[in-house]
PDB file of N, CA and C in Angstrom:
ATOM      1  N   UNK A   1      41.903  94.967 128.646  1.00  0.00           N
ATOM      2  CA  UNK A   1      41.772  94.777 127.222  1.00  0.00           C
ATOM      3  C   UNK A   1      40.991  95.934 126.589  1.00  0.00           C
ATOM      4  N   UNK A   2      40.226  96.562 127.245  1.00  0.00           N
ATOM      5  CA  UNK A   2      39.253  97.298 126.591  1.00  0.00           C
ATOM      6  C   UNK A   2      39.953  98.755 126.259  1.00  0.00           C
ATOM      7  N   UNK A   3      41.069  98.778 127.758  1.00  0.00           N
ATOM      8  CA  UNK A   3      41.638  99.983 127.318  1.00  0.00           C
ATOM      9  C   UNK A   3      42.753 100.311 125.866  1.00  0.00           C
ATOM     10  N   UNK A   4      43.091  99.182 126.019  1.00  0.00           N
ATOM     11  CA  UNK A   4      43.733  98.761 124.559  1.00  0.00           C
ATOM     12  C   UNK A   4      43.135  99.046 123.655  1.00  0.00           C
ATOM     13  N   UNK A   5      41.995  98.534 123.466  1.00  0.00           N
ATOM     14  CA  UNK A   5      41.529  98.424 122.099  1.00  0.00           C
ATOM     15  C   UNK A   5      41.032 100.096 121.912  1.00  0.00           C
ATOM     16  N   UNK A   6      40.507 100.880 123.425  1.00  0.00           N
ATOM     17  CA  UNK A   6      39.727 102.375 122.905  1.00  0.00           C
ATOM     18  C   UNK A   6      40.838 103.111 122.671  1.00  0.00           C
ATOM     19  N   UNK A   7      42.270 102.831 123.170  1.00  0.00           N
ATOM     20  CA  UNK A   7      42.900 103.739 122.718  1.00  0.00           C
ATOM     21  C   UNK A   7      43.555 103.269 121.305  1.00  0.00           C
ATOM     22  N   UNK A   8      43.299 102.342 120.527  1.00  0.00           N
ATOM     23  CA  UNK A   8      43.314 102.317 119.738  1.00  0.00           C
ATOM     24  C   UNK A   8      42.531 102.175 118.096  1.00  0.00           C
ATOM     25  N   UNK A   9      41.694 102.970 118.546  1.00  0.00           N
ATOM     26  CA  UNK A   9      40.914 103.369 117.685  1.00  0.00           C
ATOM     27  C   UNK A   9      41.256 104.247 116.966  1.00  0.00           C
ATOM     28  N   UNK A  10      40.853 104.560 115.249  1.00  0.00           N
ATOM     29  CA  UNK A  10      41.075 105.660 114.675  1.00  0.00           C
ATOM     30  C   UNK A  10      40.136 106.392 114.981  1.00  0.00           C
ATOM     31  N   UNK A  11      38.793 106.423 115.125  1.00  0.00           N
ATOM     32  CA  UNK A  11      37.965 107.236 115.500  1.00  0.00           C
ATOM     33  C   UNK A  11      37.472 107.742 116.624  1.00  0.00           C
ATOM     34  N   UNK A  12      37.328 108.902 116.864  1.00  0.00           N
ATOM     35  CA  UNK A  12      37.042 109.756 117.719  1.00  0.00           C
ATOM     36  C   UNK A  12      35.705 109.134 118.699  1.00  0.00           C
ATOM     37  N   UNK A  13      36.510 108.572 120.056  1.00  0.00           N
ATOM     38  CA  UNK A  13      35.372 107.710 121.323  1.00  0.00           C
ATOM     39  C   UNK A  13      35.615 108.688 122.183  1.00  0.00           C
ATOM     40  N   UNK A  14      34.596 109.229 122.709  1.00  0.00           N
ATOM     41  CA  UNK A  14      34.375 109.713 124.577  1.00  0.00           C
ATOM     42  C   UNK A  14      33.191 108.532 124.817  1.00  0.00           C
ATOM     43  N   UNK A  15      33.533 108.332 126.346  1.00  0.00           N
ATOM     44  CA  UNK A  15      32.669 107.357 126.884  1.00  0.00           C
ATOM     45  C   UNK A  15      31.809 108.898 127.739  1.00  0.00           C
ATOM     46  N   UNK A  16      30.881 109.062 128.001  1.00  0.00           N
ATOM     47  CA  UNK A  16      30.317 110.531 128.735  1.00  0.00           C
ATOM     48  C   UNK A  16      28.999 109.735 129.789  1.00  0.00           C
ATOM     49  N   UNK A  17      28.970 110.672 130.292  1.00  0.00           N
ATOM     50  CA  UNK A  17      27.792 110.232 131.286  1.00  0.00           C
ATOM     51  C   UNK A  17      26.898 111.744 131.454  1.00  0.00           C
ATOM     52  N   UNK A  18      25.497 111.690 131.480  1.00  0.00           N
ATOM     53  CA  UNK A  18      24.350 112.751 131.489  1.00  0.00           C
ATOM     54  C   UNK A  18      24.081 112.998 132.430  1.00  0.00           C
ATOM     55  N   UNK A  19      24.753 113.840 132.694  1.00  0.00           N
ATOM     56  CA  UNK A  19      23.710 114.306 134.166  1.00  0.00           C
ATOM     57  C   UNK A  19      22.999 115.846 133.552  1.00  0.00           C
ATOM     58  N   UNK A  20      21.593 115.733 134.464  1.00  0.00           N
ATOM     59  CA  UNK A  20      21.243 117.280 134.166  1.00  0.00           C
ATOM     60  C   UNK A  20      20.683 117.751 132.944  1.00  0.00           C
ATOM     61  N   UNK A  21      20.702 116.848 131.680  1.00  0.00           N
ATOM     62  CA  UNK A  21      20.475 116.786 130.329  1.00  0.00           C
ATOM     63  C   UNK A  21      21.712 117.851 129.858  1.00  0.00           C
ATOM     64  N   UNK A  22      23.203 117.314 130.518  1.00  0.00           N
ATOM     65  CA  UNK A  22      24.302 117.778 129.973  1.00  0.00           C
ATOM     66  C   UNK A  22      25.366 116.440 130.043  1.00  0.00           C
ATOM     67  N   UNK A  23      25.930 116.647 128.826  1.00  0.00           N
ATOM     68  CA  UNK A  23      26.804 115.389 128.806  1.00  0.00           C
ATOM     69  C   UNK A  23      28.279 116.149 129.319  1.00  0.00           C
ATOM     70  N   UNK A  24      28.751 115.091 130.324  1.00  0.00           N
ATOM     71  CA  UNK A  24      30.305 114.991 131.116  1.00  0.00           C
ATOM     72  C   UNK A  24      30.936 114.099 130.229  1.00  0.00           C
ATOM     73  N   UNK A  25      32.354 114.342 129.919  1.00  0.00           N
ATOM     74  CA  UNK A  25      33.305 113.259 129.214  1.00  0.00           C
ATOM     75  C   UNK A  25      33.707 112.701 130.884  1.00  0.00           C
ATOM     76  N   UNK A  26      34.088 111.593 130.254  1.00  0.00           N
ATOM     77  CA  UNK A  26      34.715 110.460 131.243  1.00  0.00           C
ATOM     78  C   UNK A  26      36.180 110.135 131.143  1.00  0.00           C
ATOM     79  N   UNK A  27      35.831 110.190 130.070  1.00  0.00           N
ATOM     80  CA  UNK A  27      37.539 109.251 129.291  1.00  0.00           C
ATOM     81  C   UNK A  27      37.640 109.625 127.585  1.00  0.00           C
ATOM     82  N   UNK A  28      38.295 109.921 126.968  1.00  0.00           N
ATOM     83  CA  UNK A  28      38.265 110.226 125.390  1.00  0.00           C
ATOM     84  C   UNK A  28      39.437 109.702 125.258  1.00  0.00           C
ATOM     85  N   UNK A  29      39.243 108.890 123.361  1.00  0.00           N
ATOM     86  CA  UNK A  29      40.607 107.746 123.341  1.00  0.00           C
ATOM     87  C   UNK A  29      41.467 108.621 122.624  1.00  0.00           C
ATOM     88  N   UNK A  30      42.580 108.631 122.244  1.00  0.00           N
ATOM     89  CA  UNK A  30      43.543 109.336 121.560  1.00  0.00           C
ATOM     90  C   UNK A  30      43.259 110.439 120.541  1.00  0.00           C
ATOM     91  N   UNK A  31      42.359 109.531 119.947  1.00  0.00           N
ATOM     92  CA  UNK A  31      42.237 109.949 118.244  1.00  0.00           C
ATOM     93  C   UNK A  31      40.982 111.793 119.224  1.00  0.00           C
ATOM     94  N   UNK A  32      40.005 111.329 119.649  1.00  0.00           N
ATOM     95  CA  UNK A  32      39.370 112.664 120.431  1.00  0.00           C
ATOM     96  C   UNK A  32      40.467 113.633 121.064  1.00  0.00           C
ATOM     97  N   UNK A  33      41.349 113.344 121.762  1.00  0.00           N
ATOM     98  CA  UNK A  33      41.897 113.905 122.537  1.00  0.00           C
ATOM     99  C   UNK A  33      42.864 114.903 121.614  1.00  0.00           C
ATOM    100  N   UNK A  34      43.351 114.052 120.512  1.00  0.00           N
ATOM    101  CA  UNK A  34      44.756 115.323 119.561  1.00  0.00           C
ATOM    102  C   UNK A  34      43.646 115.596 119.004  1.00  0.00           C
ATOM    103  N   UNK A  35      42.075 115.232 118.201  1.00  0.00           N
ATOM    104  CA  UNK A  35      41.130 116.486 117.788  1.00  0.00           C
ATOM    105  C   UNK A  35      41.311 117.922 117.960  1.00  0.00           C
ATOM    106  N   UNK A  36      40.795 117.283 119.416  1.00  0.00           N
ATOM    107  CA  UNK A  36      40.230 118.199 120.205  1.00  0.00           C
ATOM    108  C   UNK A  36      40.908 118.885 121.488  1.00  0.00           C
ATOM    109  N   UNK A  37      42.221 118.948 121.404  1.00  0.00           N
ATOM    110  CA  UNK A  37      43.711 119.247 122.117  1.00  0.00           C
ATOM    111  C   UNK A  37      43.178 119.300 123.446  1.00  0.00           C
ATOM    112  N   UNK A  38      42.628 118.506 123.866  1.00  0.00           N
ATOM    113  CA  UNK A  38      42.319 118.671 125.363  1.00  0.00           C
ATOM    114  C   UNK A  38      43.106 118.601 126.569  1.00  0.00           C
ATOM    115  N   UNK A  39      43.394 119.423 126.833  1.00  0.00           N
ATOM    116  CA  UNK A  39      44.252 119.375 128.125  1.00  0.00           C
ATOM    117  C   UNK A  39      43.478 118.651 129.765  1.00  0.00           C
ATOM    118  N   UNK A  40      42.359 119.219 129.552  1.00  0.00           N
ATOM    119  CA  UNK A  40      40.857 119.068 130.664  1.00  0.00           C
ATOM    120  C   UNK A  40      40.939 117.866 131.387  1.00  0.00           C
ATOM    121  N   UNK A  41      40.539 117.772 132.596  1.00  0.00           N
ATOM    122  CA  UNK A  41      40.170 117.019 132.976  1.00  0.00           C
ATOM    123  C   UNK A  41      38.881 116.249 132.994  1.00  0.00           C
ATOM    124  N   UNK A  42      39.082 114.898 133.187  1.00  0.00           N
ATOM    125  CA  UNK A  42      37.236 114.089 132.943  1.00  0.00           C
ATOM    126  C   UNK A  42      36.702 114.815 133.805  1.00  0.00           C
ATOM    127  N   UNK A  43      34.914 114.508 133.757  1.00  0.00           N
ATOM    128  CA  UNK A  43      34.656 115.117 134.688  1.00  0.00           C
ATOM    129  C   UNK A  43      33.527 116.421 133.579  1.00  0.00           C
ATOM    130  N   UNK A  44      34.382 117.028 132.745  1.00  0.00           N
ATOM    131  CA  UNK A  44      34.278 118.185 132.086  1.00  0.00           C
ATOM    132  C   UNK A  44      32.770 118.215 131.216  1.00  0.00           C
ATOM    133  N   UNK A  45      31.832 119.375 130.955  1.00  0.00           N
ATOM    134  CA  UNK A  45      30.780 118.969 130.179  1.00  0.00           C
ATOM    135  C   UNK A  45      31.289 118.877 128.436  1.00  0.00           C
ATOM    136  N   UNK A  46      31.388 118.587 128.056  1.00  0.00           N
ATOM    137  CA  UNK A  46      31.782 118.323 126.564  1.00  0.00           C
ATOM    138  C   UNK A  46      31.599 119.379 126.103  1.00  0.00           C
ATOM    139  N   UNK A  47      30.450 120.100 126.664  1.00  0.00           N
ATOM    140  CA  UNK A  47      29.869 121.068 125.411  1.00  0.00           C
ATOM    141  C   UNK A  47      31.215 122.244 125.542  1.00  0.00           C
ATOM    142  N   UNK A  48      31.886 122.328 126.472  1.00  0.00           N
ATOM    143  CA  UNK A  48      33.652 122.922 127.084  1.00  0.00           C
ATOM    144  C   UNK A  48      34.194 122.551 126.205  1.00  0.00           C
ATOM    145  N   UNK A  49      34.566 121.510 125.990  1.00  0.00           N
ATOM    146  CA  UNK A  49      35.822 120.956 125.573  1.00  0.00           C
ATOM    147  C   UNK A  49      35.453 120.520 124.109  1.00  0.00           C
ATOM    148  N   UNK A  50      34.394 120.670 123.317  1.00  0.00           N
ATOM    149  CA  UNK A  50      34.372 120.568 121.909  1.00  0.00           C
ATOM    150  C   UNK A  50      33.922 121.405 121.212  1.00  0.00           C
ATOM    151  N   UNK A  51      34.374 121.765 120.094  1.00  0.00           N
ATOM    152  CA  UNK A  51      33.952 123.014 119.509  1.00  0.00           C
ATOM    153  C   UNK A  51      32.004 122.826 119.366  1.00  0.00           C
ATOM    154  N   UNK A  52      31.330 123.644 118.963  1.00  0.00           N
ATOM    155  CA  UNK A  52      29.895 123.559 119.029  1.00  0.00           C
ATOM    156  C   UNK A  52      29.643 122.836 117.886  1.00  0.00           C
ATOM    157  N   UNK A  53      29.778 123.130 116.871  1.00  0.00           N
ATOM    158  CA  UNK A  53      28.718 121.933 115.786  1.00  0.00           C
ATOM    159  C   UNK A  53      29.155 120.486 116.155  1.00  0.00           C
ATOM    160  N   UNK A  54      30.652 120.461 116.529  1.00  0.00           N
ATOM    161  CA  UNK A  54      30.680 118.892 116.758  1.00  0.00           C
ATOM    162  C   UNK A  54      30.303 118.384 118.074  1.00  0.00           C
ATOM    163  N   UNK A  55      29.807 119.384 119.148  1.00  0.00           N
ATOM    164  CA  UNK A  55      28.706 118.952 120.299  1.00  0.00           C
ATOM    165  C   UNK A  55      27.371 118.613 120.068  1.00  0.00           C
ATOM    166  N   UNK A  56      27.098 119.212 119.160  1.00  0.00           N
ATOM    167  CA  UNK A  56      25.705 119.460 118.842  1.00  0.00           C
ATOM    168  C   UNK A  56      25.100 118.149 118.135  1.00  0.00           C
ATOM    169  N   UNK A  57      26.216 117.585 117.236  1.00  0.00           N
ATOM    170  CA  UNK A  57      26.083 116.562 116.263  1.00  0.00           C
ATOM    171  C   UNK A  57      26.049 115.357 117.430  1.00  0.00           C
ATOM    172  N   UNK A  58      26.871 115.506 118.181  1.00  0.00           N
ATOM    173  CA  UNK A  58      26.755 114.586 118.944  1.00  0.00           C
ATOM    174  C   UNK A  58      25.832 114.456 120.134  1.00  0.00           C
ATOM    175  N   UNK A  59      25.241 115.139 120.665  1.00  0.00           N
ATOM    176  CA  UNK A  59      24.333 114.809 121.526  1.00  0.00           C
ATOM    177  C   UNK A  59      23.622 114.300 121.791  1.00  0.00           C
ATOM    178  N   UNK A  60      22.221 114.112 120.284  1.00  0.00           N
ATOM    179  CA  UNK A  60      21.604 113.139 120.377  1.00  0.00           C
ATOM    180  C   UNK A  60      21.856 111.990 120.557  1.00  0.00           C
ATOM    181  N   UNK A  61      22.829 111.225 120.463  1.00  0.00           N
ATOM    182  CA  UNK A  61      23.542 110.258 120.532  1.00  0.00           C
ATOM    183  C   UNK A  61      24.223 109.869 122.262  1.00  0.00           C
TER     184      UNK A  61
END
């Protein structure tokens, strides 16, 4: 069910995990993924795979 519902979100979800005081994407639902044309595999540090102000915005978080 859950995967249902994240990929259907309009807004932009990565689920990420910290290691290192660097955030890894895990999984990103649709709406992130055509953003942010990611081809990448999980795994990846975000700060890769998203342009910088919208890493930055997000980190604290």
């Amino acid at each position: 069910m859950f995967e249902f519902y994240f990929d259907q979100m309009n807004e932009l979800v990565f689920l990420a995990e910290v290691k290192n005081q660097h955030l890894y994407y895990k999984k990103m639902n649709k709406a992130a993924a055509k953003l942010v044309r990611c081809q990448g595999e999980a795994g990846m540090r975000l700060e890769s795979v998203l342009p910088e102000p919208v890493y930055h915005s997000l980190y604290p978080y």
